[in-house]
C-alpha atoms as a PDB file:
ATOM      1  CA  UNK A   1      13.850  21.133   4.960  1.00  0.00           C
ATOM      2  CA  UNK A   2      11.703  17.756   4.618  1.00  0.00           C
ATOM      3  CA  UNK A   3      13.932  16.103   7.764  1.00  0.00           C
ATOM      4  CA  UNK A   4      13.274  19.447   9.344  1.00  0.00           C
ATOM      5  CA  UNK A   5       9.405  18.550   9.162  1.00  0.00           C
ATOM      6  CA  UNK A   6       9.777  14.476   9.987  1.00  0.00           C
ATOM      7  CA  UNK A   7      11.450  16.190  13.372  1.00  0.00           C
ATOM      8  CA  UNK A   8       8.740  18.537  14.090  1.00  0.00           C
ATOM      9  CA  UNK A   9       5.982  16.258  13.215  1.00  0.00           C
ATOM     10  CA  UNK A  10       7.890  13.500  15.630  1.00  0.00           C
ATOM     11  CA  UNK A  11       8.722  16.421  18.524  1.00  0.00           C
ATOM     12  CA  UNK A  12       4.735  17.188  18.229  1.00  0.00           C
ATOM     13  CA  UNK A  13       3.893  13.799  18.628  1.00  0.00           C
ATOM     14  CA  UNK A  14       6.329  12.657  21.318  1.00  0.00           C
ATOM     15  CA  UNK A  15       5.060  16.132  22.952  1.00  0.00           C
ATOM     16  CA  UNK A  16       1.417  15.268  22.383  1.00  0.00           C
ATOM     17  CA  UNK A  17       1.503  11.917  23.715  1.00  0.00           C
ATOM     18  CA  UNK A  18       3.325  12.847  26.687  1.00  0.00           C
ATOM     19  CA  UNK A  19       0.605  15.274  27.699  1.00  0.00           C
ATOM     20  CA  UNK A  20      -1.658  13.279  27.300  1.00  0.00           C
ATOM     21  CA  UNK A  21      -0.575  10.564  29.246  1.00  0.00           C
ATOM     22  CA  UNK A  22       0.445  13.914  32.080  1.00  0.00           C
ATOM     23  CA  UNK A  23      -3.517  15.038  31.857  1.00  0.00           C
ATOM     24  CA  UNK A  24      -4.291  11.587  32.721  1.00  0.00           C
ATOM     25  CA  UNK A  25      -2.060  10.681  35.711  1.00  0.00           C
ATOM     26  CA  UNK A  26      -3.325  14.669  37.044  1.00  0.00           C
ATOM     27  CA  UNK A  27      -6.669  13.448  37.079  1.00  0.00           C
ATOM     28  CA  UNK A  28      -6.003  10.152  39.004  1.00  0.00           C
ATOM     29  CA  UNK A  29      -3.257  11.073  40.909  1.00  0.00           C
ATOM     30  CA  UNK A  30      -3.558  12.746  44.902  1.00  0.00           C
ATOM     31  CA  UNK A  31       0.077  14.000  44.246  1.00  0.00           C
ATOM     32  CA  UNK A  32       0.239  14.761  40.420  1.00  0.00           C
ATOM     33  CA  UNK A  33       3.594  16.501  40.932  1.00  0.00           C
ATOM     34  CA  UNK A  34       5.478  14.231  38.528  1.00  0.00           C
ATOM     35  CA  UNK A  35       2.652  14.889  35.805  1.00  0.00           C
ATOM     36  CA  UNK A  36       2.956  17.967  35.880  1.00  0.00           C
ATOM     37  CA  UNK A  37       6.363  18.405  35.615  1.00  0.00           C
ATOM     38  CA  UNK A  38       6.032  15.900  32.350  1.00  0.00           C
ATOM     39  CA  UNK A  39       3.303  18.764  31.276  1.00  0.00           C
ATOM     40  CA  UNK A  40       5.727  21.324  31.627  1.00  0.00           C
ATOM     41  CA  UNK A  41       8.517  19.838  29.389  1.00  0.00           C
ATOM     42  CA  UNK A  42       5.726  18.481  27.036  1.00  0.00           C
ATOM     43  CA  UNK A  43       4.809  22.498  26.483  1.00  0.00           C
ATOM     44  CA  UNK A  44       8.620  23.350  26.633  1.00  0.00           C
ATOM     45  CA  UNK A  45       8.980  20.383  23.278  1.00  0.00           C
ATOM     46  CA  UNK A  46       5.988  21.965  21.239  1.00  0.00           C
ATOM     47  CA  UNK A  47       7.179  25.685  21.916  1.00  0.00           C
ATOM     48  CA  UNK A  48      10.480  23.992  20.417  1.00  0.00           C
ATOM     49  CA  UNK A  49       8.533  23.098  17.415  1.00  0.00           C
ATOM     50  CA  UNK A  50       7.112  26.802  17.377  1.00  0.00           C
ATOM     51  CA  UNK A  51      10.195  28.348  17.287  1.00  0.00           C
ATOM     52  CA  UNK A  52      12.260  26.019  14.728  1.00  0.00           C
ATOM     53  CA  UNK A  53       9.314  27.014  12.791  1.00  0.00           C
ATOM     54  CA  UNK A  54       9.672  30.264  13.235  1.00  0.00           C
ATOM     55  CA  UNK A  55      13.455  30.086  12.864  1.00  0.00           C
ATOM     56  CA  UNK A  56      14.121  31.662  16.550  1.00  0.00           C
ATOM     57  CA  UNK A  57      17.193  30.487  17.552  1.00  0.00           C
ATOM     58  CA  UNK A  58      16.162  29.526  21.136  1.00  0.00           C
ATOM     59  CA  UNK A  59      14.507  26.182  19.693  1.00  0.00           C
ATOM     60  CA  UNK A  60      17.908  23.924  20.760  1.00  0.00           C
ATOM     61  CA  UNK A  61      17.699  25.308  24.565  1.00  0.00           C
ATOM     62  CA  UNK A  62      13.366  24.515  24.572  1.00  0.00           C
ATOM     63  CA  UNK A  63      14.269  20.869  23.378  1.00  0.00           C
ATOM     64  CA  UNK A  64      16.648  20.318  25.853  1.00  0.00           C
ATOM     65  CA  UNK A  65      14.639  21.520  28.694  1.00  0.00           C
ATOM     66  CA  UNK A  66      11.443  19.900  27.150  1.00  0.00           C
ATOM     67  CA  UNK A  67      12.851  16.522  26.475  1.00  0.00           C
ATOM     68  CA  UNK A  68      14.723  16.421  30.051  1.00  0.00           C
ATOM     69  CA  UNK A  69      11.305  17.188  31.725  1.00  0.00           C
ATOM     70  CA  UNK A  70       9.734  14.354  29.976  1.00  0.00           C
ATOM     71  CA  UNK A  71      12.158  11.944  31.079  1.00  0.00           C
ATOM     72  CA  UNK A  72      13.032  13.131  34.530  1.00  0.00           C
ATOM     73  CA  UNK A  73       9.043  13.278  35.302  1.00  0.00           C
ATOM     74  CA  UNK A  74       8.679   9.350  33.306  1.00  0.00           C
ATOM     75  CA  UNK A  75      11.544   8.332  36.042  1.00  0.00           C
ATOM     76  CA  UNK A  76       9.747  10.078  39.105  1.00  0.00           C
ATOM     77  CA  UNK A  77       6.797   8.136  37.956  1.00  0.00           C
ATOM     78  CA  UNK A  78       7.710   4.752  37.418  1.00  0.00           C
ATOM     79  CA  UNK A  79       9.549   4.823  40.815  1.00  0.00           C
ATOM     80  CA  UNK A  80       6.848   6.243  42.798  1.00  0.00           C
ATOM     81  CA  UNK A  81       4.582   3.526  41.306  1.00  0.00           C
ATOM     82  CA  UNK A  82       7.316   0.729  41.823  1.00  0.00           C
ATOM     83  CA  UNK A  83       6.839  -0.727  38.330  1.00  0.00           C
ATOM     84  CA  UNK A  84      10.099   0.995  36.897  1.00  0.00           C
ATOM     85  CA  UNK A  85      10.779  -0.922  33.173  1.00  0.00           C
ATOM     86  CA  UNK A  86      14.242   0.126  32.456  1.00  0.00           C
ATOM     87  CA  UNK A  87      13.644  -0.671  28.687  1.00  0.00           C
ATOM     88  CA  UNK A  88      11.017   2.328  28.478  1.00  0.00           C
ATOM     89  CA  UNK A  89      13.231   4.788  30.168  1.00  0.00           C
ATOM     90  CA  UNK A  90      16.608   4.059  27.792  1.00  0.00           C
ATOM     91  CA  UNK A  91      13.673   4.165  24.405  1.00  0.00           C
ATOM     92  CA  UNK A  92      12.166   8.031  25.904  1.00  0.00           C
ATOM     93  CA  UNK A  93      16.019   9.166  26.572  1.00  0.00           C
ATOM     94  CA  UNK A  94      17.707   7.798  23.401  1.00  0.00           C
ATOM     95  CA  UNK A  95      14.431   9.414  21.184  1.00  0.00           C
ATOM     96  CA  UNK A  96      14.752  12.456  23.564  1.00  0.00           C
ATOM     97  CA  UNK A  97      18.389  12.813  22.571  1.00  0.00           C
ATOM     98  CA  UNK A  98      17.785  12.247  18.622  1.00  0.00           C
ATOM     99  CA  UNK A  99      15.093  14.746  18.824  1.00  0.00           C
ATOM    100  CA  UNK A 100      17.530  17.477  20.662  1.00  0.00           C
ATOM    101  CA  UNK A 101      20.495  16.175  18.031  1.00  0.00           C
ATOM    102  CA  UNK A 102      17.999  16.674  15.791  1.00  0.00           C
ATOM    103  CA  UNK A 103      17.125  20.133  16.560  1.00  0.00           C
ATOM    104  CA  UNK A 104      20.922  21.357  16.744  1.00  0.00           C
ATOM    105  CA  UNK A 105      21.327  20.050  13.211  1.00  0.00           C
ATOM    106  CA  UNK A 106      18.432  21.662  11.523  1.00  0.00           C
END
């Protein structure tokens, strides 16, 4: 149960941070389409947390869609602003993954 809480606490925060950074780009941006898909998965990863909490067995699926909304909407973003770092892409997607590994396991 503890590594069940380390990967809620990290889903929250990975969620968290990600809307934040969404809410942001929605205020500043003329076409926040990108952000707000990265909204949408960031509500999809802390549902995920909701449920594994709640032991509902849907929590695997919400991750999955969560985490690939976060990435796909980082992607849209950093090649609609033409500064695309490759590094920060594979570091989201590999922590995405552990995070959805994570929720299959526990």
């Amino acid at each position: 149960m503890p590594i069940a809480i380390c990967l809620w606490i990290v889903s929250v925060l990975f969620g968290g941070l990600s809307a934040v950074a969404a809410i942001s780009q929605i205020k500043t941006e003329k076409e926040p389409f990108p952000a707000v898909w990265m909204l949408a998965g960031s509500a999809l990863l802390i549902a995920a947390v909701l449920c594994g909490i709640g032991k509902q067995s849907y929590d695997v699926l919400l991750a999955l869609l969560g985490c690939a909304g976060i990435c796909a909407a980082a992607i849209m973003n950093g090649q609609k602003s033409g500064s695309f770092h490759i590094q920060h892409h594979i570091i989201r997607i590999a922590l995405s993954l552990l995070l959805i590994i994570g929720f299959f396991l526990f």
